[in-house]
PDB file of N, CA and C in Angstrom:
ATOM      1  N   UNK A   1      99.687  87.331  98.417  1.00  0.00           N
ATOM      2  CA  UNK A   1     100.400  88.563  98.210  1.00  0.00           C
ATOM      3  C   UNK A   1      99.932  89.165  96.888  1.00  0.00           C
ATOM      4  N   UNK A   2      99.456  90.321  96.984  1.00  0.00           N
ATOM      5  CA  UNK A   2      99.478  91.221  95.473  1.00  0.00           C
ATOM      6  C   UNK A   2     100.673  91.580  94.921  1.00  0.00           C
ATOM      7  N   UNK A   3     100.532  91.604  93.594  1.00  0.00           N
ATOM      8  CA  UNK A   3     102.011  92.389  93.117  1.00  0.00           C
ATOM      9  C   UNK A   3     101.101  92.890  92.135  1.00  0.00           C
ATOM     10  N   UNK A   4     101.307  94.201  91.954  1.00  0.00           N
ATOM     11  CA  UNK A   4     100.931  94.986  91.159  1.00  0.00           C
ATOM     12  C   UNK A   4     101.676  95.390  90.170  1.00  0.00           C
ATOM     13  N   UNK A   5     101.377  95.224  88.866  1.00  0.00           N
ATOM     14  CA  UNK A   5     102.275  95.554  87.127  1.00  0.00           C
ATOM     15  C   UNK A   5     102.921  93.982  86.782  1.00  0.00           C
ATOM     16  N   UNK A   6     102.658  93.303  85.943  1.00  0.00           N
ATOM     17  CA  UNK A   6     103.037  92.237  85.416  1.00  0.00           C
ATOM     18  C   UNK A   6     104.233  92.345  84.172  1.00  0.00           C
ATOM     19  N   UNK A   7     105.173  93.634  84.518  1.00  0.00           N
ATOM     20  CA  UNK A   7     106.461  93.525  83.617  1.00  0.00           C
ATOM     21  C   UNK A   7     107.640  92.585  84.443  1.00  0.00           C
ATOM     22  N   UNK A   8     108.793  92.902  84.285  1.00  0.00           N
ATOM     23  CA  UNK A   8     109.502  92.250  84.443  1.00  0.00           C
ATOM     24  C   UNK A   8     109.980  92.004  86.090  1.00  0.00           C
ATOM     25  N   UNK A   9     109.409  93.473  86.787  1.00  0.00           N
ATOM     26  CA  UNK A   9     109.589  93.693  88.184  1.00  0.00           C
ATOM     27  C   UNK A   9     108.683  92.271  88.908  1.00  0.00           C
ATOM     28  N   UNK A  10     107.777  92.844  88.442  1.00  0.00           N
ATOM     29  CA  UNK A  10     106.544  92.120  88.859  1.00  0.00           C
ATOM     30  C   UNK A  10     106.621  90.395  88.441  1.00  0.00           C
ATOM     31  N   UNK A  11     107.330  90.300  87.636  1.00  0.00           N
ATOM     32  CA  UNK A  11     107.069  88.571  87.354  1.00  0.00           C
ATOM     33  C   UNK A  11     108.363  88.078  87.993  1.00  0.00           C
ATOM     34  N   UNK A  12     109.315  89.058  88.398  1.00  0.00           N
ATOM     35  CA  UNK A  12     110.380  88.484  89.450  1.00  0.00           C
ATOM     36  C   UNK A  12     109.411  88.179  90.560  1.00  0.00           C
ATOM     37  N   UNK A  13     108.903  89.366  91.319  1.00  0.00           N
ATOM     38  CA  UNK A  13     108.540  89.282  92.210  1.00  0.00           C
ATOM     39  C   UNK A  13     107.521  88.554  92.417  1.00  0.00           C
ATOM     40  N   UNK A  14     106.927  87.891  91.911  1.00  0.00           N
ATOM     41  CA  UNK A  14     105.682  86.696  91.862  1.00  0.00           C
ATOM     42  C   UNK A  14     106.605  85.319  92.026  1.00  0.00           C
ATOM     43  N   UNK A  15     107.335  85.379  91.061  1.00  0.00           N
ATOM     44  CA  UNK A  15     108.518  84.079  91.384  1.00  0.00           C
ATOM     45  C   UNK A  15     109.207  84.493  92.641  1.00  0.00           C
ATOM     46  N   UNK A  16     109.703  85.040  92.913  1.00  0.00           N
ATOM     47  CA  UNK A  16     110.251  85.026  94.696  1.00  0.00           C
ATOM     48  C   UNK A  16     109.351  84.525  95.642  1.00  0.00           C
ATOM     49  N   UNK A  17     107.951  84.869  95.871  1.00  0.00           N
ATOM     50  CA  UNK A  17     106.790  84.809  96.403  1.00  0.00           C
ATOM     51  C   UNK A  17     106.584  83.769  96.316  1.00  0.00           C
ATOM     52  N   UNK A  18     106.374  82.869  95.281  1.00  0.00           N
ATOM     53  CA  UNK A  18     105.917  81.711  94.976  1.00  0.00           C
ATOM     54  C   UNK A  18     107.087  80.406  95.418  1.00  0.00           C
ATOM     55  N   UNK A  19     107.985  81.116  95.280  1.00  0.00           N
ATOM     56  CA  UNK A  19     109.302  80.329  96.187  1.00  0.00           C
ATOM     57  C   UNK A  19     109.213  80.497  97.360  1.00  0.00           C
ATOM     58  N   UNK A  20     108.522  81.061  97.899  1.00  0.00           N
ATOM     59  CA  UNK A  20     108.546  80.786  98.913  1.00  0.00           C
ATOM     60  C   UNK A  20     106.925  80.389  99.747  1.00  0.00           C
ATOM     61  N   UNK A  21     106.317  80.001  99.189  1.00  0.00           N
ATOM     62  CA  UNK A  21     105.121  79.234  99.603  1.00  0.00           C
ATOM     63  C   UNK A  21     104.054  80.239  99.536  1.00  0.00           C
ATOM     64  N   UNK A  22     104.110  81.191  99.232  1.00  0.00           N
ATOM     65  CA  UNK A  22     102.805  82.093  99.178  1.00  0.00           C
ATOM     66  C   UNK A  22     101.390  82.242  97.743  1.00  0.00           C
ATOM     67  N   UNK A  23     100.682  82.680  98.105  1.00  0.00           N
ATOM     68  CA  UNK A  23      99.826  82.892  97.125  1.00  0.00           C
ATOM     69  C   UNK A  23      99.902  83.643  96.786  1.00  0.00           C
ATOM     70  N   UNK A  24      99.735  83.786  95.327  1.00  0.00           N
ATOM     71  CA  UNK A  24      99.875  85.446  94.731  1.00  0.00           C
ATOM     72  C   UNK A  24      99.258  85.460  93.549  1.00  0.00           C
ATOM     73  N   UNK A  25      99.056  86.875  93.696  1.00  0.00           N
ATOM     74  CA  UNK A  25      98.059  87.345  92.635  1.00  0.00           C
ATOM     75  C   UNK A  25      98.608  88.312  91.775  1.00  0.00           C
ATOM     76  N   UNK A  26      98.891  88.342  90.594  1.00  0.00           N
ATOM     77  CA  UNK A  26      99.355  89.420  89.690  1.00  0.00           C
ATOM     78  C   UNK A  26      98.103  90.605  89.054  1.00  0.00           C
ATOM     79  N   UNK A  27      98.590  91.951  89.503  1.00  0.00           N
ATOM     80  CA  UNK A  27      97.633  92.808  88.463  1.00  0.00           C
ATOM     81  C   UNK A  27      98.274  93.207  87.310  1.00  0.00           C
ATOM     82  N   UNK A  28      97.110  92.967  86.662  1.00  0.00           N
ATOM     83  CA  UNK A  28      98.351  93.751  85.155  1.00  0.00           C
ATOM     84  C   UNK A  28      97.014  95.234  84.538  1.00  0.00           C
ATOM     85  N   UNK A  29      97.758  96.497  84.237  1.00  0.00           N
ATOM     86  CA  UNK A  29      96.512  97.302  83.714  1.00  0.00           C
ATOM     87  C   UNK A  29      96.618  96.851  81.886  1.00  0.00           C
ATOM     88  N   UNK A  30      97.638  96.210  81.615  1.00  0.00           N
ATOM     89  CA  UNK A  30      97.782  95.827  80.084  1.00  0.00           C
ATOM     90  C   UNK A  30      96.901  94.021  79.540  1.00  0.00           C
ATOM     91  N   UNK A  31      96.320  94.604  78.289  1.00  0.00           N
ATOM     92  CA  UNK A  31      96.051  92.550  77.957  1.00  0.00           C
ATOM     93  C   UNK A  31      96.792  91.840  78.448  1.00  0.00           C
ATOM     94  N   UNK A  32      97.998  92.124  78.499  1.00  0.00           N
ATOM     95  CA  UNK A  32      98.767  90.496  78.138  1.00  0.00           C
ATOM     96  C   UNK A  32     100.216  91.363  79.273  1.00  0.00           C
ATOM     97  N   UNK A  33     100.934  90.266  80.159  1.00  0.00           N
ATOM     98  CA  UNK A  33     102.256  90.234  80.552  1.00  0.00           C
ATOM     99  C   UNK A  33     103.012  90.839  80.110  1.00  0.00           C
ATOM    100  N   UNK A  34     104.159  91.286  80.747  1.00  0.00           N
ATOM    101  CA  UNK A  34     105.519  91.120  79.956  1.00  0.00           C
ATOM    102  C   UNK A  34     106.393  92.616  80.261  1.00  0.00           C
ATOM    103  N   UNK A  35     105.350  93.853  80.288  1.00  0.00           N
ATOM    104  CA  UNK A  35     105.609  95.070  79.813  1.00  0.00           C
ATOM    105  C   UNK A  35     106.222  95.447  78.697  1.00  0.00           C
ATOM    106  N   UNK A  36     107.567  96.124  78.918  1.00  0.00           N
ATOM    107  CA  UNK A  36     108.095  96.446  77.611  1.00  0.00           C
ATOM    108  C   UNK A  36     109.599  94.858  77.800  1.00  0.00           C
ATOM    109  N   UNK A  37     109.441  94.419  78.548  1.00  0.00           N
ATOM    110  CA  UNK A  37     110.226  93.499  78.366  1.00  0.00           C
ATOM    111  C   UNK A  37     110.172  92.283  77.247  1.00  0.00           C
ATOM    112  N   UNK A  38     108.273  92.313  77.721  1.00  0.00           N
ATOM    113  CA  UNK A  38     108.232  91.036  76.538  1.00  0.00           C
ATOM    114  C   UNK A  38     108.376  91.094  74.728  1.00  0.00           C
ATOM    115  N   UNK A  39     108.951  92.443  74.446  1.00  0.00           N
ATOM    116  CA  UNK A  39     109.368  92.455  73.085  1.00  0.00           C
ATOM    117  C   UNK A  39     111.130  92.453  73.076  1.00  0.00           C
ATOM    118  N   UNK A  40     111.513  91.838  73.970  1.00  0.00           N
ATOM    119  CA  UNK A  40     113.033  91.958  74.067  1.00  0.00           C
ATOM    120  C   UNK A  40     113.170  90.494  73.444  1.00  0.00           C
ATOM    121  N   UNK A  41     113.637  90.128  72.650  1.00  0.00           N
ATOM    122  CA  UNK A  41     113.738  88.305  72.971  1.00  0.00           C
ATOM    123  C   UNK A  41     115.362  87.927  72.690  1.00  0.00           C
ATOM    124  N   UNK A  42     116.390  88.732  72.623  1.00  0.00           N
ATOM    125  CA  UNK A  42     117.800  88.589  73.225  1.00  0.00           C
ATOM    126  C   UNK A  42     118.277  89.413  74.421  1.00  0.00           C
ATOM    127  N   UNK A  43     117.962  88.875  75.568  1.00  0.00           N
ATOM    128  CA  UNK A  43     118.334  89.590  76.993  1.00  0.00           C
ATOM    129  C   UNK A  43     118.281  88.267  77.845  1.00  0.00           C
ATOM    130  N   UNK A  44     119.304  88.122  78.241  1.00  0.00           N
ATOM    131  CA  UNK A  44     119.517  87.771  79.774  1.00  0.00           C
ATOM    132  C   UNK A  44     118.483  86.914  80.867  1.00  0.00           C
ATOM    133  N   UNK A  45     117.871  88.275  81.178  1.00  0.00           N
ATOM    134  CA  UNK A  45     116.747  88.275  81.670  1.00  0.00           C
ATOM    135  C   UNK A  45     115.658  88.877  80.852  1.00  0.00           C
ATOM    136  N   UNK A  46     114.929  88.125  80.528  1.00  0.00           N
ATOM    137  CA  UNK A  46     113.629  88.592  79.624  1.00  0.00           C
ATOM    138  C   UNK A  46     112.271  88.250  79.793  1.00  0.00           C
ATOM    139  N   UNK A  47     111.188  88.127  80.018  1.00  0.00           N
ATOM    140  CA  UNK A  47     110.268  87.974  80.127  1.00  0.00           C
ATOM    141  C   UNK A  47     109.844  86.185  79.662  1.00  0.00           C
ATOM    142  N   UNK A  48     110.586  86.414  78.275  1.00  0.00           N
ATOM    143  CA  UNK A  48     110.374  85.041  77.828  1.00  0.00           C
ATOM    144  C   UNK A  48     110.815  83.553  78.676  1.00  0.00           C
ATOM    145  N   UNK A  49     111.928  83.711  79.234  1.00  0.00           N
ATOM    146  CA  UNK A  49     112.537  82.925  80.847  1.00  0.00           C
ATOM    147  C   UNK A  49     111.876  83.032  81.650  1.00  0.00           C
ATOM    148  N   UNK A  50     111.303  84.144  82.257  1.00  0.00           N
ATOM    149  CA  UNK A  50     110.757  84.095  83.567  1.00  0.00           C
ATOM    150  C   UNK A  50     109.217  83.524  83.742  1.00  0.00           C
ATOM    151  N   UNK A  51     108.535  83.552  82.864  1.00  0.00           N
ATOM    152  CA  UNK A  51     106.795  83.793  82.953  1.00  0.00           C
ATOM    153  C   UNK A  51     106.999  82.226  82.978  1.00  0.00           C
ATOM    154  N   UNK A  52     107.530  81.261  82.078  1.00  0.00           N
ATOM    155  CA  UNK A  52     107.652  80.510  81.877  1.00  0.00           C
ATOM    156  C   UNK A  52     107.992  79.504  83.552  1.00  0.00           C
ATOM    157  N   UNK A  53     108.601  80.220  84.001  1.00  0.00           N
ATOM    158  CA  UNK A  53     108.803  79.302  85.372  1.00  0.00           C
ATOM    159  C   UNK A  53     107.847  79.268  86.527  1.00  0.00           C
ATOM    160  N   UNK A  54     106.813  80.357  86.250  1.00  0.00           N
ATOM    161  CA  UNK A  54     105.723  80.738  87.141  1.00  0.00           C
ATOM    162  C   UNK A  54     104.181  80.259  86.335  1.00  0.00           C
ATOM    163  N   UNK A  55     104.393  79.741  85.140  1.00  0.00           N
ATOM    164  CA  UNK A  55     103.233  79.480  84.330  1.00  0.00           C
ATOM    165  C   UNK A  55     102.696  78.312  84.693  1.00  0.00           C
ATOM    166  N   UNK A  56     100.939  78.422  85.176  1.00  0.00           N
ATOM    167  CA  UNK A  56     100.741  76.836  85.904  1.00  0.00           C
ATOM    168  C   UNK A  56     100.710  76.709  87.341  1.00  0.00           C
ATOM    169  N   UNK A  57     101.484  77.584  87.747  1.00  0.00           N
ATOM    170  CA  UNK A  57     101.372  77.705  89.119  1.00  0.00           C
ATOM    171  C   UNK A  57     100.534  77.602  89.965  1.00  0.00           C
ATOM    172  N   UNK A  58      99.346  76.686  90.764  1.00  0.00           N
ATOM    173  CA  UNK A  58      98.217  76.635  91.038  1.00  0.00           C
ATOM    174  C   UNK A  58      98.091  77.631  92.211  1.00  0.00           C
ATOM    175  N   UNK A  59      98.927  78.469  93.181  1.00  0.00           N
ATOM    176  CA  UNK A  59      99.137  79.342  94.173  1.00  0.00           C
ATOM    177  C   UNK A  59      99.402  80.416  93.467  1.00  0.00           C
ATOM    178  N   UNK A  60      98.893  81.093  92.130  1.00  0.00           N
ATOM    179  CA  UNK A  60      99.000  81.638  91.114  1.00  0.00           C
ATOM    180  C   UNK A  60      97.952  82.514  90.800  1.00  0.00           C
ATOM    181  N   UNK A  61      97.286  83.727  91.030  1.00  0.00           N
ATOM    182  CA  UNK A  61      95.989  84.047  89.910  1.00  0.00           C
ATOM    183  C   UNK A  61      96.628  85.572  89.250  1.00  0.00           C
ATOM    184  N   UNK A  62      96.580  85.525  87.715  1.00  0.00           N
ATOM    185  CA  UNK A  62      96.130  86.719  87.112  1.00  0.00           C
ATOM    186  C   UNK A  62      95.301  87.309  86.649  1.00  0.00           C
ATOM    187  N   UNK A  63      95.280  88.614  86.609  1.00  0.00           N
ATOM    188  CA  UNK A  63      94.093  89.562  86.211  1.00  0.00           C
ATOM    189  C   UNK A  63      94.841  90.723  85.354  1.00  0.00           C
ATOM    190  N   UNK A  64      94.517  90.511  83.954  1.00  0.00           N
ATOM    191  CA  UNK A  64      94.914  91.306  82.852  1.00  0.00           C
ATOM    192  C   UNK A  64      93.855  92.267  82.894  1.00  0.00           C
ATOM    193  N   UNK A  65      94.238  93.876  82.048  1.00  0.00           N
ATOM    194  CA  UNK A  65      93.437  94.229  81.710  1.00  0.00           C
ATOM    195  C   UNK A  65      92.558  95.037  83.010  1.00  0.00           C
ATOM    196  N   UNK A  66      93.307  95.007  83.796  1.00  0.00           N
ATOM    197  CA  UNK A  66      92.338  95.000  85.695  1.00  0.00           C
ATOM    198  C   UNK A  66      93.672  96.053  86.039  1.00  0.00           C
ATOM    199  N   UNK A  67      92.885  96.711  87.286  1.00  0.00           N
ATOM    200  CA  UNK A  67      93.620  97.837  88.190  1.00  0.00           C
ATOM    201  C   UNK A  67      93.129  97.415  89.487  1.00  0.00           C
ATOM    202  N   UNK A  68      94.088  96.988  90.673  1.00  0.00           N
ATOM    203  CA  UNK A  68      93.928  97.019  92.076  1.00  0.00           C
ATOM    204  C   UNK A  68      93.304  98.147  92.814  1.00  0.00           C
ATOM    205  N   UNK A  69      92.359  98.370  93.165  1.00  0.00           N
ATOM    206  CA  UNK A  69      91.661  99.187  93.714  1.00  0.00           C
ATOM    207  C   UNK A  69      91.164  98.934  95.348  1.00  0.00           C
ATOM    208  N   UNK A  70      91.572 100.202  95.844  1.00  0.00           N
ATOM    209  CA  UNK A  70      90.960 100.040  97.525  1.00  0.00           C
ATOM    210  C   UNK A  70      92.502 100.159  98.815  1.00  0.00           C
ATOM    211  N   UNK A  71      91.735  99.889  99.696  1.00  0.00           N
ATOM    212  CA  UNK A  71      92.495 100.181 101.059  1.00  0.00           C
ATOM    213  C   UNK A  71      92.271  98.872 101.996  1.00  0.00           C
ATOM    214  N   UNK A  72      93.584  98.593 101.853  1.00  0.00           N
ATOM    215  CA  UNK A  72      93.534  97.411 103.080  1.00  0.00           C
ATOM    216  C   UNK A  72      94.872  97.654 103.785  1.00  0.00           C
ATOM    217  N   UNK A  73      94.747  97.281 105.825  1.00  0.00           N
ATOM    218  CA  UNK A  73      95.691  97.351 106.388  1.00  0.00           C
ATOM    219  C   UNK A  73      97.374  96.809 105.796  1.00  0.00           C
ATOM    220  N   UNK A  74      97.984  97.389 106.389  1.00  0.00           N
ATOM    221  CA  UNK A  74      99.545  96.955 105.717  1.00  0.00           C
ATOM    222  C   UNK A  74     100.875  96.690 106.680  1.00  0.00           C
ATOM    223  N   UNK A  75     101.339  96.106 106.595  1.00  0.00           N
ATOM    224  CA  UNK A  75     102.292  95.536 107.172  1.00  0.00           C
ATOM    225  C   UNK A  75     103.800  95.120 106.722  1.00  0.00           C
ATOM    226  N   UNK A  76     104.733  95.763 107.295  1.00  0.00           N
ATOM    227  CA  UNK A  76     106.218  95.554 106.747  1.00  0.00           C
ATOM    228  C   UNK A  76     106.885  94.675 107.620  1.00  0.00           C
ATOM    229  N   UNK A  77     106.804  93.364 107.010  1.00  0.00           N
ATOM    230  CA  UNK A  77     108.044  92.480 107.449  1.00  0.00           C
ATOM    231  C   UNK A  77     109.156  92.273 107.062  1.00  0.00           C
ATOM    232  N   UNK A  78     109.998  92.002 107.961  1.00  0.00           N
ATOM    233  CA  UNK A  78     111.105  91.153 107.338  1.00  0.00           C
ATOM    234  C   UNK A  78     111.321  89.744 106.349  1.00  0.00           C
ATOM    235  N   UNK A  79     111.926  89.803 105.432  1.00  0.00           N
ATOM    236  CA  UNK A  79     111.977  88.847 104.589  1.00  0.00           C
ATOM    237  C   UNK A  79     112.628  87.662 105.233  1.00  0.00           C
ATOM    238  N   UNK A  80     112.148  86.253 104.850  1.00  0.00           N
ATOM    239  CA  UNK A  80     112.692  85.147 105.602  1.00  0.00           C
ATOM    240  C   UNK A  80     113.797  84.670 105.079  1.00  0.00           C
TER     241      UNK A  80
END
């Protein structure tokens, strides 16, 4: 699965994915993770919690610094 933007949307959604047995790939157009989340470091939910539970992940690849480009077929399923 792609997920495109590696802020806070995006590193949920890589951890959902990854819970559930898939491969996934994060794009980020920034160096480094996080978005504007990762300068929060008293919140709840913050960047600093989450990356951390997806870090290592061998069903895992990122690409910093990179933009998803192109056209491939698409498909809307239902979530399991």
């Amino acid at each position: 699965m792609l997920v495109v933007g590696g802020g806070i949307a995006g590193i949920s959604a890589a951890r959902a994915l990854l819970r559930w047995g898939e491969e996934v790939i994060i794009v980020e157009k920034e160096e480094k993770l996080g978005g504007l989340m990762s300068q929060i470091a008293n919140c709840s939910v913050s960047f600093q919690t989450l990356f951390p539970e997806i870090e290592g992940e061998r069903n895992l690849r990122i690409f910093t610094s990179a933009r998803a480009e192109g056209s491939v077929p698409t498909s809307v399923l239902p979530m399991p």
